[in-house]
PDB file of N, CA and C in Angstrom:
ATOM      1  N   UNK A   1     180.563 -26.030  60.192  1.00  0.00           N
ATOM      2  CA  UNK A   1     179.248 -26.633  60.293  1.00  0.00           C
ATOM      3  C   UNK A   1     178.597 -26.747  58.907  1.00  0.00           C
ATOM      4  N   UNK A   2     178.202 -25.359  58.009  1.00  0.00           N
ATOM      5  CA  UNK A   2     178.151 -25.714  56.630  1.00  0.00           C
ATOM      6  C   UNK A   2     178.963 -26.831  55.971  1.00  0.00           C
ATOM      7  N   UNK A   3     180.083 -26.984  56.662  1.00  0.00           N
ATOM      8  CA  UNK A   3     180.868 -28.016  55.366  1.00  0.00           C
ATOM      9  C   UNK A   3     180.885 -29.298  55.537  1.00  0.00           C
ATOM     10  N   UNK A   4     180.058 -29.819  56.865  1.00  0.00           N
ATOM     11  CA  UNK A   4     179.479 -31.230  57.414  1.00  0.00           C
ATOM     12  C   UNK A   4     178.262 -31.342  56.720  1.00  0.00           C
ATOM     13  N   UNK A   5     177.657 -30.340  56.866  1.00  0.00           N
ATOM     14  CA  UNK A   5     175.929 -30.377  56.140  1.00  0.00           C
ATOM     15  C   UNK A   5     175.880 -30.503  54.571  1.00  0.00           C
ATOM     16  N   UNK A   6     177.228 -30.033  54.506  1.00  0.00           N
ATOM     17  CA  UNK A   6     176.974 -29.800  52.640  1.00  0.00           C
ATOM     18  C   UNK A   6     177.644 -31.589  52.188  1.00  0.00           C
ATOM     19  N   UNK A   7     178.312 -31.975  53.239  1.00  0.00           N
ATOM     20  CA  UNK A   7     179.468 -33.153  52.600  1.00  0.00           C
ATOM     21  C   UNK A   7     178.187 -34.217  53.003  1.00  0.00           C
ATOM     22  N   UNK A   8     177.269 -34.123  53.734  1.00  0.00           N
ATOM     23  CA  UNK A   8     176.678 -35.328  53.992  1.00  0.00           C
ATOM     24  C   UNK A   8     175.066 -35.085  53.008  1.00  0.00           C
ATOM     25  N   UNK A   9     174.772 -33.765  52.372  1.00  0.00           N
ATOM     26  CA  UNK A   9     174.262 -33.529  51.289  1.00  0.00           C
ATOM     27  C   UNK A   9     174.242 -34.131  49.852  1.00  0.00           C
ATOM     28  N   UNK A  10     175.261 -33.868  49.396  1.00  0.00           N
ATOM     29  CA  UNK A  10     176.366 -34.543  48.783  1.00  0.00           C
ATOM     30  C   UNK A  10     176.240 -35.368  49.114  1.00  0.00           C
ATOM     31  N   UNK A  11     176.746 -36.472  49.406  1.00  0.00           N
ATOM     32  CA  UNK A  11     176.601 -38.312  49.586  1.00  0.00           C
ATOM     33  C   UNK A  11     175.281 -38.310  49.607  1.00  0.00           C
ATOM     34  N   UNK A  12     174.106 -38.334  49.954  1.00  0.00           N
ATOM     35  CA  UNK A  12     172.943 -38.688  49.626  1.00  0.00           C
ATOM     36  C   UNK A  12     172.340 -38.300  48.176  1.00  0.00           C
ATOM     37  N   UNK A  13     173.031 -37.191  47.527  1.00  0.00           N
ATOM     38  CA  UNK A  13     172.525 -37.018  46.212  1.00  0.00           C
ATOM     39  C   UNK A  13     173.231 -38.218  45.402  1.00  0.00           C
ATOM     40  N   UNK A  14     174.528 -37.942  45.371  1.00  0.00           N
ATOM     41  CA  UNK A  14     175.303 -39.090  44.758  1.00  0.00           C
ATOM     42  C   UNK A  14     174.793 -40.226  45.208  1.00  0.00           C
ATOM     43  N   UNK A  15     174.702 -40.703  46.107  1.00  0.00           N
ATOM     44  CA  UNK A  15     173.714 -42.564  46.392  1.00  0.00           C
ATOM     45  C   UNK A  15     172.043 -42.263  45.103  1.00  0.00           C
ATOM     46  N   UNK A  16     171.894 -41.574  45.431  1.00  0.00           N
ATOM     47  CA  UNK A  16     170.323 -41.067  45.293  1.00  0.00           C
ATOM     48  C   UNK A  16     170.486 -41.274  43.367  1.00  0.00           C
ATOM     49  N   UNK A  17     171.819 -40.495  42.635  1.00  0.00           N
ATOM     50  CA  UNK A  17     172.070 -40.901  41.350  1.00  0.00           C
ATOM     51  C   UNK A  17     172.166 -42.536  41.172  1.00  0.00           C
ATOM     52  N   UNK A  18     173.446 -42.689  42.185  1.00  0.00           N
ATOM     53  CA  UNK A  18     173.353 -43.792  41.348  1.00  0.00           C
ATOM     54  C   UNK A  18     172.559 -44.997  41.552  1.00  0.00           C
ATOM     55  N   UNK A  19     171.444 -44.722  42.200  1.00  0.00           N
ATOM     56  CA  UNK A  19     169.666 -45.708  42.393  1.00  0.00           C
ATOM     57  C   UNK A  19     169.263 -45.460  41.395  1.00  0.00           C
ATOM     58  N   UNK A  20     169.158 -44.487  40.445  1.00  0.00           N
ATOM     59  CA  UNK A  20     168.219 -43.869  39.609  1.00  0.00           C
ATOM     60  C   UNK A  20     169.413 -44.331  38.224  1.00  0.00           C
ATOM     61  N   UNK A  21     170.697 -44.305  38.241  1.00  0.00           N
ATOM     62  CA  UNK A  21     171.287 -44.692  37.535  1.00  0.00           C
ATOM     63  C   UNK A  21     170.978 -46.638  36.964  1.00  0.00           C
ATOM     64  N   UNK A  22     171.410 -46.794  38.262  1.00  0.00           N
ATOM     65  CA  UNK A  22     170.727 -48.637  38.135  1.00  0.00           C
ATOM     66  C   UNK A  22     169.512 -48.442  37.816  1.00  0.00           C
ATOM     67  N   UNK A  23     168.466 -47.735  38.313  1.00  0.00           N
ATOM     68  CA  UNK A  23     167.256 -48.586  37.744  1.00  0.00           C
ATOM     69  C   UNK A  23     166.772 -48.293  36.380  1.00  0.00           C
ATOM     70  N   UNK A  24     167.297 -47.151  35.917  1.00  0.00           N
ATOM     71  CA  UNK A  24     167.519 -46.845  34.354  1.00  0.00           C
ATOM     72  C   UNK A  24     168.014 -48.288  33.609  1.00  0.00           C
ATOM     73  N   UNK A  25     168.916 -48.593  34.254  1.00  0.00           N
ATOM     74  CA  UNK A  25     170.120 -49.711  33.884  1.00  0.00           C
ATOM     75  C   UNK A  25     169.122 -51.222  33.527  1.00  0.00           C
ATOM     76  N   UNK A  26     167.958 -51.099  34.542  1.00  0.00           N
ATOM     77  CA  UNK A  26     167.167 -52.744  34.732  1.00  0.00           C
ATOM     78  C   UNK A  26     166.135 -52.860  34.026  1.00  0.00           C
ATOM     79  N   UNK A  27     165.976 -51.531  33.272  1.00  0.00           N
ATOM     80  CA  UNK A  27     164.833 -51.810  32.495  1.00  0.00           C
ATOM     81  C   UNK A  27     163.306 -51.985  33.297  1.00  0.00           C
ATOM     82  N   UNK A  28     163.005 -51.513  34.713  1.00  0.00           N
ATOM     83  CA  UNK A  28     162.286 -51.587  34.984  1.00  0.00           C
ATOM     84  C   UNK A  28     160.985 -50.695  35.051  1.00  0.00           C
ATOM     85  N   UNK A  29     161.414 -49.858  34.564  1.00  0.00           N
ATOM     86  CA  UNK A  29     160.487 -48.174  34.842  1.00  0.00           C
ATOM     87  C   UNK A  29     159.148 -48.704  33.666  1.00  0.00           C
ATOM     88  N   UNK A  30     157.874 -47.495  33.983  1.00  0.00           N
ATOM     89  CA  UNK A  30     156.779 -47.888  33.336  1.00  0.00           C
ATOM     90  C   UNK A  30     156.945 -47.843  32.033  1.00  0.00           C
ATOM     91  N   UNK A  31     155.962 -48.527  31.687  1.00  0.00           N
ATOM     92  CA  UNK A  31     155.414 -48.761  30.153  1.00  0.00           C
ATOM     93  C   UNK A  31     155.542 -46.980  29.498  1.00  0.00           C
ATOM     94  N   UNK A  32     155.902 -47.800  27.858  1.00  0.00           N
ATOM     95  CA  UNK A  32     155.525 -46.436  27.304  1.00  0.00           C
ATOM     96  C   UNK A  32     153.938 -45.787  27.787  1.00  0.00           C
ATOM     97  N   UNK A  33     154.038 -44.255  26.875  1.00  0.00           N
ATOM     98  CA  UNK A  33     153.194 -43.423  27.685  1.00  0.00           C
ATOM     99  C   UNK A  33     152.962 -42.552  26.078  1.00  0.00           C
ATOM    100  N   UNK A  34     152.319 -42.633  25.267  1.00  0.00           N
ATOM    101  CA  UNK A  34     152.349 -41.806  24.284  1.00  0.00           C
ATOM    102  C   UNK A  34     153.310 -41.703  23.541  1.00  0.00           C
ATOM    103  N   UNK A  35     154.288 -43.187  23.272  1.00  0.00           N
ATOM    104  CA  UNK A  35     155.193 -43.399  22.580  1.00  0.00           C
ATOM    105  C   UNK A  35     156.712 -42.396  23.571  1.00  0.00           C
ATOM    106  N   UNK A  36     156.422 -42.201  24.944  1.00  0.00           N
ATOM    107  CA  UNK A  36     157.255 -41.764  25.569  1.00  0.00           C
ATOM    108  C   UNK A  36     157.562 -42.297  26.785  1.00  0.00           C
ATOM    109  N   UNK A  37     158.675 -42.661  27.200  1.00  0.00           N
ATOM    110  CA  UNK A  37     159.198 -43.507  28.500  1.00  0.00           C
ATOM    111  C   UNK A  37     159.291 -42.622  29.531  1.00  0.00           C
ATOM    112  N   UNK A  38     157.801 -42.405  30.338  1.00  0.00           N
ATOM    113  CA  UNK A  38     157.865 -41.274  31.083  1.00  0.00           C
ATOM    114  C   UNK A  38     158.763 -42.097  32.490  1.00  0.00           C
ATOM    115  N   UNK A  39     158.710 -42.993  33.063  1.00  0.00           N
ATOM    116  CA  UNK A  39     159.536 -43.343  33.932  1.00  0.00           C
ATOM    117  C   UNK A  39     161.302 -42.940  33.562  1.00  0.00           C
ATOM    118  N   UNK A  40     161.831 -43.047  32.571  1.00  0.00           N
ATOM    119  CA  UNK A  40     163.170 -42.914  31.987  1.00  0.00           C
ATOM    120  C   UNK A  40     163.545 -41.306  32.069  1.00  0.00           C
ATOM    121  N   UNK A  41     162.560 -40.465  31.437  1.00  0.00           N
ATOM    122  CA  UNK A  41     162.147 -39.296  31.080  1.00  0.00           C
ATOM    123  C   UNK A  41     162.579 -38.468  32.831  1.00  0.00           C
ATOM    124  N   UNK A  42     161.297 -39.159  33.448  1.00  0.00           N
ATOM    125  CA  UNK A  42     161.688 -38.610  34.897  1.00  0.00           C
ATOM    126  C   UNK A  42     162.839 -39.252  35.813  1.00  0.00           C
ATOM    127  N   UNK A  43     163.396 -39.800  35.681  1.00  0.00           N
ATOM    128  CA  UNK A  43     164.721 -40.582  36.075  1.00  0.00           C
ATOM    129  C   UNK A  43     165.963 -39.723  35.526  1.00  0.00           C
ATOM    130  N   UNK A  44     165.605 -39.196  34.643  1.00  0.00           N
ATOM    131  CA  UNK A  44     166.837 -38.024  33.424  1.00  0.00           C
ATOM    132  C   UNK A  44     166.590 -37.180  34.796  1.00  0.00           C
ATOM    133  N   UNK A  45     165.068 -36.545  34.313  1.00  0.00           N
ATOM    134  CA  UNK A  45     165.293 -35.225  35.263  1.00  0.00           C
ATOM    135  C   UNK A  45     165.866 -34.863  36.542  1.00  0.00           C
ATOM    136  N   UNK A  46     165.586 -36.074  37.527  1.00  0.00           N
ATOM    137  CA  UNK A  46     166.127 -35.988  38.715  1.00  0.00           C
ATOM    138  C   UNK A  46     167.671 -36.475  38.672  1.00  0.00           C
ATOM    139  N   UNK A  47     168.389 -37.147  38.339  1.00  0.00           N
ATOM    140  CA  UNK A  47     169.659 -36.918  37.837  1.00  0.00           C
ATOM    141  C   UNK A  47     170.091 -35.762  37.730  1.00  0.00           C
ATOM    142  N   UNK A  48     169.817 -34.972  36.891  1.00  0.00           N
ATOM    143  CA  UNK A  48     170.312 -33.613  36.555  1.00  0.00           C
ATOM    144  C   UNK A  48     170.050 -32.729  37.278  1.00  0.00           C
ATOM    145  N   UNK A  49     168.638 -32.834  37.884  1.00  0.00           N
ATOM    146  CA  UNK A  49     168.677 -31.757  39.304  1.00  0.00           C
ATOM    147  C   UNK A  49     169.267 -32.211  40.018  1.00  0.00           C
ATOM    148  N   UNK A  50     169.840 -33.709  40.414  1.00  0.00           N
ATOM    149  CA  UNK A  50     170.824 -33.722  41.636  1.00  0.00           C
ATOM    150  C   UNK A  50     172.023 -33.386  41.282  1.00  0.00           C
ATOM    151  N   UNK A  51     172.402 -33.625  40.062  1.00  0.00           N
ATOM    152  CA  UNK A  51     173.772 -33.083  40.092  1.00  0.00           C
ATOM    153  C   UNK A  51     173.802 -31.557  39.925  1.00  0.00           C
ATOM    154  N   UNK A  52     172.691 -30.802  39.392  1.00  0.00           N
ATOM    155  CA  UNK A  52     172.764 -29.200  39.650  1.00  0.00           C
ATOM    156  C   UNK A  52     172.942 -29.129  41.370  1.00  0.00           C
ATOM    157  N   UNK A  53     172.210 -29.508  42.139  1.00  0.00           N
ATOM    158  CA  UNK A  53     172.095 -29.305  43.671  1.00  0.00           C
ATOM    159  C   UNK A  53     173.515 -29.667  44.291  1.00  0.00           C
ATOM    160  N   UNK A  54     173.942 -30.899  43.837  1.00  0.00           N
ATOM    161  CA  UNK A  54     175.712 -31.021  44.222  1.00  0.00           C
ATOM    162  C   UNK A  54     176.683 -29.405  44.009  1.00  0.00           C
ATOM    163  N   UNK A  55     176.375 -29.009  42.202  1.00  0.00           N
ATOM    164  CA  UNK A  55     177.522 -28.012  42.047  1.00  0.00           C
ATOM    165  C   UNK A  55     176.951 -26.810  43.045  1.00  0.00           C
ATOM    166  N   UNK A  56     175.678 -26.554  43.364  1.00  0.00           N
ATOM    167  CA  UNK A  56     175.387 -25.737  44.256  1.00  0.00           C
ATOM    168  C   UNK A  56     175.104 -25.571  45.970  1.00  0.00           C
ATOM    169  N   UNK A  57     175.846 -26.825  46.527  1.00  0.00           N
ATOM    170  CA  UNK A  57     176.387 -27.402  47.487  1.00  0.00           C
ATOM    171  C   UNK A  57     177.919 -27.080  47.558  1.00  0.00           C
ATOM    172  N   UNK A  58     177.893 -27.332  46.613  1.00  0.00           N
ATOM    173  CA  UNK A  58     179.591 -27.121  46.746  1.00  0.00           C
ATOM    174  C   UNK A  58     179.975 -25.922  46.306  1.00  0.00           C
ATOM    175  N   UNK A  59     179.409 -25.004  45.543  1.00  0.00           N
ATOM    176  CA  UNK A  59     179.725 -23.186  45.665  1.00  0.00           C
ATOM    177  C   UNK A  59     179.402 -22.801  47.205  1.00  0.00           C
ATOM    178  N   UNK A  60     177.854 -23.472  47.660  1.00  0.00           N
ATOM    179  CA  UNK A  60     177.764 -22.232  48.376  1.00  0.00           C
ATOM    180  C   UNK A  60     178.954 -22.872  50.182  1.00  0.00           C
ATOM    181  N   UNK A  61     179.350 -24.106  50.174  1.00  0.00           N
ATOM    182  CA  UNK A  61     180.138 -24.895  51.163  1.00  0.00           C
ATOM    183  C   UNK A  61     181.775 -24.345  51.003  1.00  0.00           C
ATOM    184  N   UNK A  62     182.075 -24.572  50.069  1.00  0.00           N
ATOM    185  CA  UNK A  62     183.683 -24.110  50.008  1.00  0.00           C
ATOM    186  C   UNK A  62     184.008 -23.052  49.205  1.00  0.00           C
ATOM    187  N   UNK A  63     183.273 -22.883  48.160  1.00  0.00           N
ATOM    188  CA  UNK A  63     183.961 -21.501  47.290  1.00  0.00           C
ATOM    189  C   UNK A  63     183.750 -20.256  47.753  1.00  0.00           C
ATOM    190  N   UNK A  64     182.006 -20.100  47.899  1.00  0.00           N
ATOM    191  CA  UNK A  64     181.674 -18.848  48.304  1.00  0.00           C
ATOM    192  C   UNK A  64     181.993 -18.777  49.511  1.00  0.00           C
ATOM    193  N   UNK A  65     182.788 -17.124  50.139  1.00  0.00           N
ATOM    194  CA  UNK A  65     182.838 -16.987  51.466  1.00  0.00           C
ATOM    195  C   UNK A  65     181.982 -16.610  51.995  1.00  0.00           C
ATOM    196  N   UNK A  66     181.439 -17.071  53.376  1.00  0.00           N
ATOM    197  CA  UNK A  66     180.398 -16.483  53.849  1.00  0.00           C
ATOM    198  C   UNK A  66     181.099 -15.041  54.480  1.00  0.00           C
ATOM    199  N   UNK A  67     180.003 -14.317  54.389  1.00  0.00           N
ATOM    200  CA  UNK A  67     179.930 -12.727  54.769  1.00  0.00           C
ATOM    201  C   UNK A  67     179.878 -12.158  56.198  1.00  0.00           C
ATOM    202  N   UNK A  68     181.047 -12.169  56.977  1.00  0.00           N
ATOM    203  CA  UNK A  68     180.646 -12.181  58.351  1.00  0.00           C
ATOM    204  C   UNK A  68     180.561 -10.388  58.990  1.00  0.00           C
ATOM    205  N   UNK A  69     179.726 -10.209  59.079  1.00  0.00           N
ATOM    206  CA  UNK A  69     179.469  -8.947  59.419  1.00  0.00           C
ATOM    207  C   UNK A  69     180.734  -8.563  60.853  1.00  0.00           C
ATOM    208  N   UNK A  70     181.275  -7.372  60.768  1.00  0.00           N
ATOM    209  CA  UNK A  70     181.922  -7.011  62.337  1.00  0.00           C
ATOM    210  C   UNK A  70     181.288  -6.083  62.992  1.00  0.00           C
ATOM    211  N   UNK A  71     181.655  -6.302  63.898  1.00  0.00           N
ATOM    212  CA  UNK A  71     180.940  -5.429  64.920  1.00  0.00           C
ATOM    213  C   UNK A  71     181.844  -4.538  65.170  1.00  0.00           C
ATOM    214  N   UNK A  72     181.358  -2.715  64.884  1.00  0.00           N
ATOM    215  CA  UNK A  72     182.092  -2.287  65.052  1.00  0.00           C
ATOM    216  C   UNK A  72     182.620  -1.195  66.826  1.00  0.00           C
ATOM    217  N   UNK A  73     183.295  -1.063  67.002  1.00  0.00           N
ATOM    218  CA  UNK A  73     183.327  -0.376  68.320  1.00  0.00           C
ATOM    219  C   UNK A  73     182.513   0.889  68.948  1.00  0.00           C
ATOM    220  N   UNK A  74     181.578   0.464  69.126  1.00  0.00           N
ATOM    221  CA  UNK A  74     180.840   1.788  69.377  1.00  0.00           C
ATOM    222  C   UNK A  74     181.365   2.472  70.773  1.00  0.00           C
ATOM    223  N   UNK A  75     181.969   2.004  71.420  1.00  0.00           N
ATOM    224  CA  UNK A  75     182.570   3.197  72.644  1.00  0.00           C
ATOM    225  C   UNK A  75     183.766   3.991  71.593  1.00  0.00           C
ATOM    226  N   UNK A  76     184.326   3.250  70.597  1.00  0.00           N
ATOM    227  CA  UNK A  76     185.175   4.265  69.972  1.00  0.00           C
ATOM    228  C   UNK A  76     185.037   5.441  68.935  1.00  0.00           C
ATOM    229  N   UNK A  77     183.684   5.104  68.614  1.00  0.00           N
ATOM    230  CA  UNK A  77     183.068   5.348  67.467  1.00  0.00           C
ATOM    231  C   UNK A  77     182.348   7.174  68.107  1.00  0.00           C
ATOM    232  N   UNK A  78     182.064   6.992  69.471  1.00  0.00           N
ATOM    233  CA  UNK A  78     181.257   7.717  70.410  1.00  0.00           C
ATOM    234  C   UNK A  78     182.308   9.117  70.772  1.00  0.00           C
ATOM    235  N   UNK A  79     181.409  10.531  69.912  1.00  0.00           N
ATOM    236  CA  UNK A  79     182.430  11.450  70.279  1.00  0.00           C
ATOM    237  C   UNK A  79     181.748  12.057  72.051  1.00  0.00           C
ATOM    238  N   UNK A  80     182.940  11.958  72.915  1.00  0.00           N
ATOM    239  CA  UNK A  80     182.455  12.344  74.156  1.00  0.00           C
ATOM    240  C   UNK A  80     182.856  13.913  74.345  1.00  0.00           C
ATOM    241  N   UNK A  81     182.611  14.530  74.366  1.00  0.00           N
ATOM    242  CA  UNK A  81     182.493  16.350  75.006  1.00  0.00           C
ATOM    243  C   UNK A  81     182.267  16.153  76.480  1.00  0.00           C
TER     244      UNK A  81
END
């Protein structure tokens, strides 16, 4: 179930880059801003947080094992006198 949630995670970040990739690409983002291209500027940032959120999609989906607690036998566990 994690590894449906994480794979369809994943594809929306990656679509989500490469929108932000093209519109970098069209030259459309706002006017300078204090001699700074804050549209470009914030287009970087979210890029890079999506691709941080991918590599941490994909540790916590396939690398890391999840921790499954056992249950242990408590009638065996139980000293009876």
């Amino acid at each position: 179930m994690l590894k449906e949630i994480a794979k369809v995670l994943i594809g929306a970040l990656i679509a989500e880059m490469i929108f932000f990739v093209w519109l970098i690409s069209q030259n459309i983002l706002p006017v300078n801003f204090w001699f700074l291209e804050i549209g470009f500027i914030s287009s970087i940032i979210i890029i890079l947080t999506d691709f941080t959120l991918i590599i941490l999609f994909s540790y916590y989906a396939w690398i890391r094992k999840p921790k499954i607690k056992k249950e242990k036998d408590i009638g065996a566990s139980k000293n009876i006198d």
